[in-house]
PDB file of N, CA and C in Angstrom:
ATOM      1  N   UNK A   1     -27.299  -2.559   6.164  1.00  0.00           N
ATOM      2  CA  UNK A   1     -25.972  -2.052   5.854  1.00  0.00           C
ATOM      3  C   UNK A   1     -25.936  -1.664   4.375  1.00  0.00           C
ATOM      4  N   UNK A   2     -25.497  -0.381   4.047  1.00  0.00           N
ATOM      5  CA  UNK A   2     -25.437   0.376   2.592  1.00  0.00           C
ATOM      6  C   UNK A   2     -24.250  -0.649   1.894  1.00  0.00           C
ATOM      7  N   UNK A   3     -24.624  -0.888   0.669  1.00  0.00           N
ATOM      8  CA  UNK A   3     -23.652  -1.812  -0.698  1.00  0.00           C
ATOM      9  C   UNK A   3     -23.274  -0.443  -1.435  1.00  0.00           C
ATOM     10  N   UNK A   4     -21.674  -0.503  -1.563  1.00  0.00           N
ATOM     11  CA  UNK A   4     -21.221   0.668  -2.216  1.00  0.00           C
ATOM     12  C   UNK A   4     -20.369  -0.688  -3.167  1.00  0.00           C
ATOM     13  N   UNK A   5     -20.591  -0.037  -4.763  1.00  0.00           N
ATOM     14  CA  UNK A   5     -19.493  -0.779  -5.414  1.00  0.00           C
ATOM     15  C   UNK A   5     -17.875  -0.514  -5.250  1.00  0.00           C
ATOM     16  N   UNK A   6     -16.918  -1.359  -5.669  1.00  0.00           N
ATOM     17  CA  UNK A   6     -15.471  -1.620  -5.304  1.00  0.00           C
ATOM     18  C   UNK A   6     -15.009  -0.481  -5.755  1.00  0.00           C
ATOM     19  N   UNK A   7     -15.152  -0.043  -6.760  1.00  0.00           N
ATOM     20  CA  UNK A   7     -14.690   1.388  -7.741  1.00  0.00           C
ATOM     21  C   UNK A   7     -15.039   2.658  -6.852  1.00  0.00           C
ATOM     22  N   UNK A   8     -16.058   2.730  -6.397  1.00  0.00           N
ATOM     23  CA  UNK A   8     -16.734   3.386  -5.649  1.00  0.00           C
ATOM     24  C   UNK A   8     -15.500   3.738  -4.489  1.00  0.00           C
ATOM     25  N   UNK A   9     -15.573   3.210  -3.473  1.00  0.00           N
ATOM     26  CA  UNK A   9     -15.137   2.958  -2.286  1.00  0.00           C
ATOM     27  C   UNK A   9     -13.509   3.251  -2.761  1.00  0.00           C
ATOM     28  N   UNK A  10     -12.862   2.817  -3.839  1.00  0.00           N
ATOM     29  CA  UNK A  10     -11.575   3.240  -4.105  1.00  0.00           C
ATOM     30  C   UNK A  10     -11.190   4.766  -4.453  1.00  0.00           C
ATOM     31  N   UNK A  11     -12.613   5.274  -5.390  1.00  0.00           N
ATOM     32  CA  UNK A  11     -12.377   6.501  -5.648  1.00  0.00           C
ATOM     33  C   UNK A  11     -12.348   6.838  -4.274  1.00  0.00           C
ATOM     34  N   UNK A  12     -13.046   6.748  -3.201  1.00  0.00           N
ATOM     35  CA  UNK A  12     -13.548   7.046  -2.063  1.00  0.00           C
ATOM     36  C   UNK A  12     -12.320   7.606  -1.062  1.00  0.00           C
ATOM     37  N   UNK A  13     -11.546   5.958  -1.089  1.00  0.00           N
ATOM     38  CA  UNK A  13     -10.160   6.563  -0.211  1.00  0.00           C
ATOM     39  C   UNK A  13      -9.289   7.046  -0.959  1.00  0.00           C
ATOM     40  N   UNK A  14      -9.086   6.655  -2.361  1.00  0.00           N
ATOM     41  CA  UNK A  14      -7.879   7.572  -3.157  1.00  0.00           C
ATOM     42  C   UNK A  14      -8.365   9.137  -2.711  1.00  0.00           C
ATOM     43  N   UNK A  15      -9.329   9.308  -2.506  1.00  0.00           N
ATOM     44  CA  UNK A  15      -9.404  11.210  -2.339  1.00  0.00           C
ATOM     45  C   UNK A  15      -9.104  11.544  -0.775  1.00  0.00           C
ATOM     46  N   UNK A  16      -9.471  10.616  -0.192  1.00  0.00           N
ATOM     47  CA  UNK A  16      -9.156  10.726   1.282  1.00  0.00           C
ATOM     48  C   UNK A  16      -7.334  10.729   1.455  1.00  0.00           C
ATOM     49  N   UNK A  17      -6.524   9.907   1.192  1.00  0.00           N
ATOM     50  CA  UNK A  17      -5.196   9.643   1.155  1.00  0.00           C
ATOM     51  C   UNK A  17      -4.910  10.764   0.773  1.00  0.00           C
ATOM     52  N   UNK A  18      -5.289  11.003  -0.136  1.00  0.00           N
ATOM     53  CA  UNK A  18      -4.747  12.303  -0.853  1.00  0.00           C
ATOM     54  C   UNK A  18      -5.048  13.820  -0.057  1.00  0.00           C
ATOM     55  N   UNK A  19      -6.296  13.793   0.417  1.00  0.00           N
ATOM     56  CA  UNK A  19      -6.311  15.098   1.259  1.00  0.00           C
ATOM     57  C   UNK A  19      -5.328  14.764   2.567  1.00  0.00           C
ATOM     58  N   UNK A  20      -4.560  13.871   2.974  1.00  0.00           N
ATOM     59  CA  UNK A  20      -3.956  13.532   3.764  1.00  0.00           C
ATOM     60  C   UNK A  20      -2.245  13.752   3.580  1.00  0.00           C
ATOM     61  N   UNK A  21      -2.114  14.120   2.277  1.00  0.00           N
ATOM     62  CA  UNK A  21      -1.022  14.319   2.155  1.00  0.00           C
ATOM     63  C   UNK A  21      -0.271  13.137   1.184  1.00  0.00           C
ATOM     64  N   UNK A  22      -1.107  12.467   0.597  1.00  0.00           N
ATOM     65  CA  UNK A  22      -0.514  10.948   0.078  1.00  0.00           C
ATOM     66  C   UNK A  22      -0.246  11.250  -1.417  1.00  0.00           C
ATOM     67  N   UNK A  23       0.924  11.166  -2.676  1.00  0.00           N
ATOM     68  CA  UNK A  23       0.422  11.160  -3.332  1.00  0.00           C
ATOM     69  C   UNK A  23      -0.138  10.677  -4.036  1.00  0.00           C
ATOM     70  N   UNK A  24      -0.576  10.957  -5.443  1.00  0.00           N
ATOM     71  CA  UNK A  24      -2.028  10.424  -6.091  1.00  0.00           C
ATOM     72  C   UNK A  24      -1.461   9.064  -6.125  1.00  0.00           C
ATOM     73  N   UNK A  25      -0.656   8.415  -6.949  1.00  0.00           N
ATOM     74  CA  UNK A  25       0.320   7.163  -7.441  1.00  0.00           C
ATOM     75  C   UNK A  25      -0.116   6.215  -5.937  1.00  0.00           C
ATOM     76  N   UNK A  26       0.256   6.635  -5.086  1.00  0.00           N
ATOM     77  CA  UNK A  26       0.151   5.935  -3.936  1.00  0.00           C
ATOM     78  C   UNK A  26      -0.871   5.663  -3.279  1.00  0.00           C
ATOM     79  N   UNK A  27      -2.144   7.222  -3.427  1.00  0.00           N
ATOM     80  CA  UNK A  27      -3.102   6.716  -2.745  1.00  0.00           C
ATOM     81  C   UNK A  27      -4.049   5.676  -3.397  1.00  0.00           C
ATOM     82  N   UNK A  28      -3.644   5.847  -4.447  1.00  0.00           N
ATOM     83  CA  UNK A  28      -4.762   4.775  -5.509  1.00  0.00           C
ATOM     84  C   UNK A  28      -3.986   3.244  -5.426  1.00  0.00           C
ATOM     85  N   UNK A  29      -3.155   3.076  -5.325  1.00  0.00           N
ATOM     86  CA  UNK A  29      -2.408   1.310  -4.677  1.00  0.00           C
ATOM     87  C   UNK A  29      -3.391   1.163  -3.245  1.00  0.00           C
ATOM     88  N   UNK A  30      -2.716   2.194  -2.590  1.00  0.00           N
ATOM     89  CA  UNK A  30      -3.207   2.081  -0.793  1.00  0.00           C
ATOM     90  C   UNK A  30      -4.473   1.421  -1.107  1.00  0.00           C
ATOM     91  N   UNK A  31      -5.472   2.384  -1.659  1.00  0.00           N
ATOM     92  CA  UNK A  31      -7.453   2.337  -1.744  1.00  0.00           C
ATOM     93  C   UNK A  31      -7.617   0.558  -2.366  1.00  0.00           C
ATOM     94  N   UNK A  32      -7.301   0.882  -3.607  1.00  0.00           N
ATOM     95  CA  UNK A  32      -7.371  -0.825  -4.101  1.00  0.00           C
ATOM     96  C   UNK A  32      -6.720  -1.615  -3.134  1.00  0.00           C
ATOM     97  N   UNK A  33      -5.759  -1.635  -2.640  1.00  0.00           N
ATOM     98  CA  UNK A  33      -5.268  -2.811  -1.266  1.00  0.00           C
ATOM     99  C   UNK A  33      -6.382  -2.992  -0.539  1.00  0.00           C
ATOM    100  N   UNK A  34      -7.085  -1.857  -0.137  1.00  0.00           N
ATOM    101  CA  UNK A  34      -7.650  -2.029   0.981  1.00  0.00           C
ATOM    102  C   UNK A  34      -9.054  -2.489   0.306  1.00  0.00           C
ATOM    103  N   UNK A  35      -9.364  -1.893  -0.436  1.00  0.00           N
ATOM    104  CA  UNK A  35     -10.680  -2.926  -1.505  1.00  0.00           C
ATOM    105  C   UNK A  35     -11.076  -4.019  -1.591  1.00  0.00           C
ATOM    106  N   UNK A  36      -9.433  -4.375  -2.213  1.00  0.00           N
ATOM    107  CA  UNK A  36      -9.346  -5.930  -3.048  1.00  0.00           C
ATOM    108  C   UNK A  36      -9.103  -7.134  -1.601  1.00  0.00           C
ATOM    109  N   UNK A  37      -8.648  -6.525  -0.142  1.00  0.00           N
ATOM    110  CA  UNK A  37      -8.943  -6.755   1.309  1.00  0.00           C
ATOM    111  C   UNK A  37     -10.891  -7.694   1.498  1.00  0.00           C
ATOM    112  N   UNK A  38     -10.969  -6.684   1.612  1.00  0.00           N
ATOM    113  CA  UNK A  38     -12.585  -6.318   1.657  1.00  0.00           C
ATOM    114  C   UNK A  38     -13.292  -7.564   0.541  1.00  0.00           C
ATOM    115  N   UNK A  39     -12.819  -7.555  -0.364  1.00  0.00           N
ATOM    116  CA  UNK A  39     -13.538  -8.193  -1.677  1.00  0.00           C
ATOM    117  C   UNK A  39     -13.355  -9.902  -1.468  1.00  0.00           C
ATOM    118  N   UNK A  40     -12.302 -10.097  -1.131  1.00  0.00           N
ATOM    119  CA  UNK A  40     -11.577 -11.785  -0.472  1.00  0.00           C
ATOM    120  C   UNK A  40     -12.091 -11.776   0.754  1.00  0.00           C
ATOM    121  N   UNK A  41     -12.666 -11.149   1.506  1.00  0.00           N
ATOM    122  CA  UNK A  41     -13.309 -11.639   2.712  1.00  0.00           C
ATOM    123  C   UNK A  41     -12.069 -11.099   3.876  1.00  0.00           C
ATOM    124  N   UNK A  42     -10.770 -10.720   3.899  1.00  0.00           N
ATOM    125  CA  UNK A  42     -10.166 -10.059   4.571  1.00  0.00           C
ATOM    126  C   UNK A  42     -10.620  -8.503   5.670  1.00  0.00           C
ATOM    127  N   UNK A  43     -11.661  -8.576   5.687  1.00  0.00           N
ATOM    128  CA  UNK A  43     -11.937  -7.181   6.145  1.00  0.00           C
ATOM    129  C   UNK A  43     -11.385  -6.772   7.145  1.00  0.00           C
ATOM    130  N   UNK A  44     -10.901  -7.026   7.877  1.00  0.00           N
ATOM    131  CA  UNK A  44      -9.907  -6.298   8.811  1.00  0.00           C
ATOM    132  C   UNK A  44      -8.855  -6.350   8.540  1.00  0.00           C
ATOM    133  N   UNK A  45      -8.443  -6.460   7.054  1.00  0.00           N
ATOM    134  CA  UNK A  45      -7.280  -5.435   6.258  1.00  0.00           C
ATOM    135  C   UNK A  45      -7.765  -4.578   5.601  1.00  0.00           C
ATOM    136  N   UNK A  46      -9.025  -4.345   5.321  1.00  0.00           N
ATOM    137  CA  UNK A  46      -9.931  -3.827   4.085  1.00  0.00           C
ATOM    138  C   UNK A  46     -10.141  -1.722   4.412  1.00  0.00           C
ATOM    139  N   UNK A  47     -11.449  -1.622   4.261  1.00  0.00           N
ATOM    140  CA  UNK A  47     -11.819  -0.055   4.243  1.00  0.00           C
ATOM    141  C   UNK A  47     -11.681   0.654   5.654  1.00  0.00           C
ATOM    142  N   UNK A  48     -11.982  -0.182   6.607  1.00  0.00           N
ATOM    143  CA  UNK A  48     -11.982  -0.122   8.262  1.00  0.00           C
ATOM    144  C   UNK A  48     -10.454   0.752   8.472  1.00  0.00           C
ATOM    145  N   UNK A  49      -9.450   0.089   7.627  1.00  0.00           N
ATOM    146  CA  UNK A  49      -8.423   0.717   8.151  1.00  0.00           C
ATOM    147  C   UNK A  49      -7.911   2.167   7.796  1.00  0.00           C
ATOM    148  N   UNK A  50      -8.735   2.426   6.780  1.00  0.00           N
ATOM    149  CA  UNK A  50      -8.708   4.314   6.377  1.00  0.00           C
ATOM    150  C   UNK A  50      -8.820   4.869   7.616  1.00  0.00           C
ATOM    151  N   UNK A  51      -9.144   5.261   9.123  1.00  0.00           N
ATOM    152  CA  UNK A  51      -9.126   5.804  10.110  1.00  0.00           C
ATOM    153  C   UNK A  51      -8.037   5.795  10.544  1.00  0.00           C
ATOM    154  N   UNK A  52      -7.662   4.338  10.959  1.00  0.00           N
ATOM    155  CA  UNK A  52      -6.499   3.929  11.393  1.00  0.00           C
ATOM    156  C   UNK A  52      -5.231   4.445  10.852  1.00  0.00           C
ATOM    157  N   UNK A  53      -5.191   4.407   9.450  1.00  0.00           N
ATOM    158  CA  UNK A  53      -3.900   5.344   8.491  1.00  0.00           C
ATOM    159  C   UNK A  53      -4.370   6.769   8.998  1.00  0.00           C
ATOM    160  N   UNK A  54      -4.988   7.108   8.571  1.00  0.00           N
ATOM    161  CA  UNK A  54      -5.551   8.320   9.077  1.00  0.00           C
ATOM    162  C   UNK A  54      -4.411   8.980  10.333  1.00  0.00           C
ATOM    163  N   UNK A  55      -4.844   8.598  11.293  1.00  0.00           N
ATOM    164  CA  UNK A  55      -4.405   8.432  12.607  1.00  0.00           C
ATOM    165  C   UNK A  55      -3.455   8.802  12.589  1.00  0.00           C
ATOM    166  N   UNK A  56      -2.597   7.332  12.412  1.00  0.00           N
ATOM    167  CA  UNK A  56      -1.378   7.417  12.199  1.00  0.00           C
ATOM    168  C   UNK A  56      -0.614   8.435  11.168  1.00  0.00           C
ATOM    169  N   UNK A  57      -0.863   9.023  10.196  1.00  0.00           N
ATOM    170  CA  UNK A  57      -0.463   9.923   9.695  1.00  0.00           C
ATOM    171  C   UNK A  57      -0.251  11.278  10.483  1.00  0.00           C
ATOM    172  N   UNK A  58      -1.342  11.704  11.397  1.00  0.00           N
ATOM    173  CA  UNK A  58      -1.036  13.024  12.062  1.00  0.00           C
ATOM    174  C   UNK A  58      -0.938  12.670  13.019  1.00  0.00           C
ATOM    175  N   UNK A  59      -0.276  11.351  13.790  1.00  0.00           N
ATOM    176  CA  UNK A  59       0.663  11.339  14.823  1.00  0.00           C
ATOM    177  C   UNK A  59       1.857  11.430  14.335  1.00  0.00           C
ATOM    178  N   UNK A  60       2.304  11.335  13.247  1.00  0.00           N
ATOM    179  CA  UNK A  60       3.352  11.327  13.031  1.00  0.00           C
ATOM    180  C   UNK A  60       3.922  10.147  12.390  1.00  0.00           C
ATOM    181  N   UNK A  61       3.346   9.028  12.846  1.00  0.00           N
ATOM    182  CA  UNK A  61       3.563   7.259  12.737  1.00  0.00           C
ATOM    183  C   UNK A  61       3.841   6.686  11.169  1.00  0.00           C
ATOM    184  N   UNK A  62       3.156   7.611  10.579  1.00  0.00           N
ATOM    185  CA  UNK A  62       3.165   7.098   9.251  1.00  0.00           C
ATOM    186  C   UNK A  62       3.155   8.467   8.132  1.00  0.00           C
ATOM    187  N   UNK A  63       4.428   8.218   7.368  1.00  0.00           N
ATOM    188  CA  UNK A  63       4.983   8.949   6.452  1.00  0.00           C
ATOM    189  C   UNK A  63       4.134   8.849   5.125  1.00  0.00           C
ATOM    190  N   UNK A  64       2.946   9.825   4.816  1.00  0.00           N
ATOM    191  CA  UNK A  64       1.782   9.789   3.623  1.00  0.00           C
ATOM    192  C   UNK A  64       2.762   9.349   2.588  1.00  0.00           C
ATOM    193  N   UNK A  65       4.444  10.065   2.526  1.00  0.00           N
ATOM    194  CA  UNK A  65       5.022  10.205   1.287  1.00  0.00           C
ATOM    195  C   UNK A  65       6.162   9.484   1.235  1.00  0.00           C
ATOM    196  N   UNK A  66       6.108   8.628   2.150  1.00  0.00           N
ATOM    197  CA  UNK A  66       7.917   7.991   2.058  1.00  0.00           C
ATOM    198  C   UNK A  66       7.759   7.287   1.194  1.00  0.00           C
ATOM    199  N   UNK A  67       9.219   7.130   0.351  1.00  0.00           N
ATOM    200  CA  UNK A  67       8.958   5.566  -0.689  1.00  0.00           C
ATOM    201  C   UNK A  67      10.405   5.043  -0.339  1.00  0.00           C
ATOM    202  N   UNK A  68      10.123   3.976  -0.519  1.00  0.00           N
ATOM    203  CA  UNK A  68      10.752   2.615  -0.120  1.00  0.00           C
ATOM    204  C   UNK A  68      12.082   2.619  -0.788  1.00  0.00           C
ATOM    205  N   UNK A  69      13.074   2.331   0.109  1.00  0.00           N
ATOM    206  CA  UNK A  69      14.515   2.157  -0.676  1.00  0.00           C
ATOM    207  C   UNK A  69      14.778   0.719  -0.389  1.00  0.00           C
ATOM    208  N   UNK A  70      15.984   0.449  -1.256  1.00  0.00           N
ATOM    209  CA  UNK A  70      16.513  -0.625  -1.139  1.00  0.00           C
ATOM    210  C   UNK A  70      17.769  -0.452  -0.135  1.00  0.00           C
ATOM    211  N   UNK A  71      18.021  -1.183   0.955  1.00  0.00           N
ATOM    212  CA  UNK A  71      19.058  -1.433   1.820  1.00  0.00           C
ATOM    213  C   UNK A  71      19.824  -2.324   1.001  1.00  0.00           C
ATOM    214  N   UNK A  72      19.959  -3.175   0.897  1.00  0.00           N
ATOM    215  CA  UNK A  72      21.010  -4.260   0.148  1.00  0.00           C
ATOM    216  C   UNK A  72      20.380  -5.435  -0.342  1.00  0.00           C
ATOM    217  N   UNK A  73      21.032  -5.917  -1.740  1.00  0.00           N
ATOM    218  CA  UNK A  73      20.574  -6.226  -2.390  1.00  0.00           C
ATOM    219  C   UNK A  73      21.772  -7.731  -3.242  1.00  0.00           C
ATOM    220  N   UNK A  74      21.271  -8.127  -3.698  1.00  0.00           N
ATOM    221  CA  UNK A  74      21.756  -9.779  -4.338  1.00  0.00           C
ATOM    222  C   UNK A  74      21.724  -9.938  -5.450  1.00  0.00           C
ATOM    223  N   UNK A  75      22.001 -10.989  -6.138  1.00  0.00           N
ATOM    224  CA  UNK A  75      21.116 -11.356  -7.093  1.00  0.00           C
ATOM    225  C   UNK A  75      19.668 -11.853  -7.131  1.00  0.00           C
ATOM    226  N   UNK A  76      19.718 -12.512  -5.592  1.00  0.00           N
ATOM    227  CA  UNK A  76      18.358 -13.352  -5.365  1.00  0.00           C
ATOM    228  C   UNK A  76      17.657 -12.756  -3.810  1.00  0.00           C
ATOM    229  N   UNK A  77      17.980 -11.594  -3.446  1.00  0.00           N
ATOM    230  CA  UNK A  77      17.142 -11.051  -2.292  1.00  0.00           C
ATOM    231  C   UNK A  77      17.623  -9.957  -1.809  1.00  0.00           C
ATOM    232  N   UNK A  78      16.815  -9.378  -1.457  1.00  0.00           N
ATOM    233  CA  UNK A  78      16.492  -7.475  -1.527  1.00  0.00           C
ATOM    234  C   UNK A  78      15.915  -6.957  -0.418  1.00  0.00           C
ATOM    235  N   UNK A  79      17.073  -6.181   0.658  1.00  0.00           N
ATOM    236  CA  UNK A  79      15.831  -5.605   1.858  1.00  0.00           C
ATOM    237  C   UNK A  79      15.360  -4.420   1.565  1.00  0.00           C
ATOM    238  N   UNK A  80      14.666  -4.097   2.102  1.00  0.00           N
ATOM    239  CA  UNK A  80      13.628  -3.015   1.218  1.00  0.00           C
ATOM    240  C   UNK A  80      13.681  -2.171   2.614  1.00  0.00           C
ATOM    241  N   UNK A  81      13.463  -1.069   2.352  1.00  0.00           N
ATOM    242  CA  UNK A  81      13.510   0.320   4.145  1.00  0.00           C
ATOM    243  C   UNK A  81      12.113   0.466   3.167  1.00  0.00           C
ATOM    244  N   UNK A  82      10.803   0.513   4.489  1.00  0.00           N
ATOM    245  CA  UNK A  82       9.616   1.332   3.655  1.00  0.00           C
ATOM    246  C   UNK A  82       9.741   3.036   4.503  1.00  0.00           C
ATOM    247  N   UNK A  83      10.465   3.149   4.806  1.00  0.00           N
ATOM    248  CA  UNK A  83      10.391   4.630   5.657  1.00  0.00           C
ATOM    249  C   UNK A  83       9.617   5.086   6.516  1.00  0.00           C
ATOM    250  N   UNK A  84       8.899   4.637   7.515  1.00  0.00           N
ATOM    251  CA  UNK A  84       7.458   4.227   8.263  1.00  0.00           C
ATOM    252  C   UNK A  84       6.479   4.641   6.718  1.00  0.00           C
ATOM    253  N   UNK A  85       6.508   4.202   5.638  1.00  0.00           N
ATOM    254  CA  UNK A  85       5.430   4.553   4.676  1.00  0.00           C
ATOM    255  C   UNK A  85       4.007   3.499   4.715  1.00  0.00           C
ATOM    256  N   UNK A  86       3.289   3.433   3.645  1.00  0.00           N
ATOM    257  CA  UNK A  86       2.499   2.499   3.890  1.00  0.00           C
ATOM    258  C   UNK A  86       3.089   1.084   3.251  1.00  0.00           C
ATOM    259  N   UNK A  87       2.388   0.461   3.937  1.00  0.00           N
ATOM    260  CA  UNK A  87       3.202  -0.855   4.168  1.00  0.00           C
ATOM    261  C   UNK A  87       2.403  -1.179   2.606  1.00  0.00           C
ATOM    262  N   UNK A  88       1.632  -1.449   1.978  1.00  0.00           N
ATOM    263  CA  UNK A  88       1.157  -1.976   0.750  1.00  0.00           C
ATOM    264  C   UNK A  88       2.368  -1.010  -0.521  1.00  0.00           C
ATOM    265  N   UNK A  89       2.765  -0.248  -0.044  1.00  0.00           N
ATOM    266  CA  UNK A  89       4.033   0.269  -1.548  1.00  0.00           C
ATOM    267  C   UNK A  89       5.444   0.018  -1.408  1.00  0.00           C
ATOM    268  N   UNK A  90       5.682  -1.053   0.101  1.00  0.00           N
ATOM    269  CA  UNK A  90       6.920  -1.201   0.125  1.00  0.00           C
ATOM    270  C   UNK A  90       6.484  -2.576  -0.391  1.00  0.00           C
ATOM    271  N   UNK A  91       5.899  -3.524  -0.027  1.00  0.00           N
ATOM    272  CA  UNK A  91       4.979  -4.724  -0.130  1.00  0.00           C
ATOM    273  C   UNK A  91       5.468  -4.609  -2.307  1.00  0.00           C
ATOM    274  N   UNK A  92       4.602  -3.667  -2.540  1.00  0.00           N
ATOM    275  CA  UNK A  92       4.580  -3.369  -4.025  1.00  0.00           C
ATOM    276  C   UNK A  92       6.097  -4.015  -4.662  1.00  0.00           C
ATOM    277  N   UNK A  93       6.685  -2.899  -4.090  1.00  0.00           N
ATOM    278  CA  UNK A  93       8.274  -2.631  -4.661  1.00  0.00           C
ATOM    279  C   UNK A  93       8.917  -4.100  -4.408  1.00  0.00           C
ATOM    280  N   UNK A  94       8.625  -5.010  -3.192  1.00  0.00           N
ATOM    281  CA  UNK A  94       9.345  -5.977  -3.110  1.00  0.00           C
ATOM    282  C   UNK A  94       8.788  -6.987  -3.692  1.00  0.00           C
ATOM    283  N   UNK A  95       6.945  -6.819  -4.189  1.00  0.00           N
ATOM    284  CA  UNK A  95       7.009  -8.784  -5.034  1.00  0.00           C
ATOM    285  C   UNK A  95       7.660  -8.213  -6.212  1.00  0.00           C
ATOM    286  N   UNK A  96       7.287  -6.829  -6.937  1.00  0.00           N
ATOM    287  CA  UNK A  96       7.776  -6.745  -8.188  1.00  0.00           C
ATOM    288  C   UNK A  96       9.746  -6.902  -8.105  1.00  0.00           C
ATOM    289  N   UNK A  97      10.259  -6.751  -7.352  1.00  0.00           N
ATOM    290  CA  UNK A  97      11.789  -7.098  -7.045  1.00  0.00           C
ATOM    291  C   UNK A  97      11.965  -8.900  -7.313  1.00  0.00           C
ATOM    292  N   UNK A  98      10.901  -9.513  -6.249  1.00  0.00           N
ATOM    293  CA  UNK A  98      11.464 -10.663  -6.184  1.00  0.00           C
ATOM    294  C   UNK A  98      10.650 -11.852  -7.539  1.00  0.00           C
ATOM    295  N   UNK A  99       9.366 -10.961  -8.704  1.00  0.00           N
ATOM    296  CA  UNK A  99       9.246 -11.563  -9.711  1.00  0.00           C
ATOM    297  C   UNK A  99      10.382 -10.924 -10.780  1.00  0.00           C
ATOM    298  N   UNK A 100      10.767 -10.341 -10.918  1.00  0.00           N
ATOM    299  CA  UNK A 100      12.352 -10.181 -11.583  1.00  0.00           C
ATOM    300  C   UNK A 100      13.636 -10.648 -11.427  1.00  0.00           C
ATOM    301  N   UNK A 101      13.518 -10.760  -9.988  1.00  0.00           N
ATOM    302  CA  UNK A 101      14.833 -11.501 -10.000  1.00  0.00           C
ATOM    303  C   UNK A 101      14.422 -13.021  -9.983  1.00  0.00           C
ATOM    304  N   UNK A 102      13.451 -13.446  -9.782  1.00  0.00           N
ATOM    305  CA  UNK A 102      13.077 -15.187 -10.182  1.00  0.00           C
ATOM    306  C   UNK A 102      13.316 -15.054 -11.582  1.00  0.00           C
ATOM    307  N   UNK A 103      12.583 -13.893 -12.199  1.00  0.00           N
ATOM    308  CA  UNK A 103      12.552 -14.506 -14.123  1.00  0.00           C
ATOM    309  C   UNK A 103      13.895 -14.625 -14.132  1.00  0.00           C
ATOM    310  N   UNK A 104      14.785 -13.624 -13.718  1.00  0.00           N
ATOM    311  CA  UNK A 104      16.775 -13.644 -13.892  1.00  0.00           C
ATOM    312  C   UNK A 104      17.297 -14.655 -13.445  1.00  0.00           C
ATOM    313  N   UNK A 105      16.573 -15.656 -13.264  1.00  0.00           N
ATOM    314  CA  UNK A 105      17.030 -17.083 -12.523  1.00  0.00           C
ATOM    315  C   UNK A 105      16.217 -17.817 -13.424  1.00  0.00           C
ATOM    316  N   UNK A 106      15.601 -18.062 -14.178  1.00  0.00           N
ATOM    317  CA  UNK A 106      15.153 -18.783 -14.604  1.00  0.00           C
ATOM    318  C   UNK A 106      13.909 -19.648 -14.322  1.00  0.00           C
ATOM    319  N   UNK A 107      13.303 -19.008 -13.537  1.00  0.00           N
ATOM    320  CA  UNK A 107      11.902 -19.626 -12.776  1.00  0.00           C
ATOM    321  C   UNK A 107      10.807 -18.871 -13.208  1.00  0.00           C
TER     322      UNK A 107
END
C-alpha cells in the first residue's frame, strides 16, 4: 500500500472539492477533517469518504456551497441549519460558537 504524506493528501482533496464546486475556504477545512480522521486512526471518517461527498454532491444530497446559519440562539446554546452542507463547517461554526459563549460565562 502507497504512504502519501498528510499535506499531500490535503492538497489532494482541497483540489478535488474544489473542482466540485466547493469553495476554496471550505474545501481546505473539509480535506484536513478528513486527514486529521485518517491520522487518529478514524479511517472511516478519513480520505475514503472523498467519493462518497463526491456522490452526494451530484445527486443533489449535498450543497458544495451552503454555509451554516444560526436558527436560534441564547446566551448559552445555538442551533445551527448546516443547509445539507458539509457537516465538518457546520461542526466548525458550532464548537467555535460554543468556545465563546463558555469564555462569556466564565469557563
Amino acid at each position: 500500500m502507497p504512504t502519501f504524506r498528510a499535506e499531500t493528501l490535503v492538497d489532494f482533496a482541497d483540489q478535488i472539492f474544489q473542482a466540485a464546486g466547493t469553495p476554496a475556504q471550505v474545501a481546505r477545512l473539509v480535506a484536513a477533517s478528513l486527514v486529521d480522521s485518517n491520522l487518529v486512526g478514524h479511517d472511516s471518517h478519513g480520505v475514503v469518504r472523498v467519493v462518497q461527498y463526491l456522490s452526494s454532491i451530484e445527486q443533489g444530497q449535498l450543497d458544495p456551497q451552503a454555509q451554516p446559519t444560526i436558527r436560534q440562539e441564547t446566551s448559552v446554546i445555538a442551533l445551527i441549519d448546516g443547509h445539507s452542507g458539509f457537516g465538518q463547517v457546520a461542526a466548525h461554526k458550532a464548537m467555535r460558537m460554543a468556545i465563546d459563549k463558555a469564555q462569556e460565562h466564565g469557563m
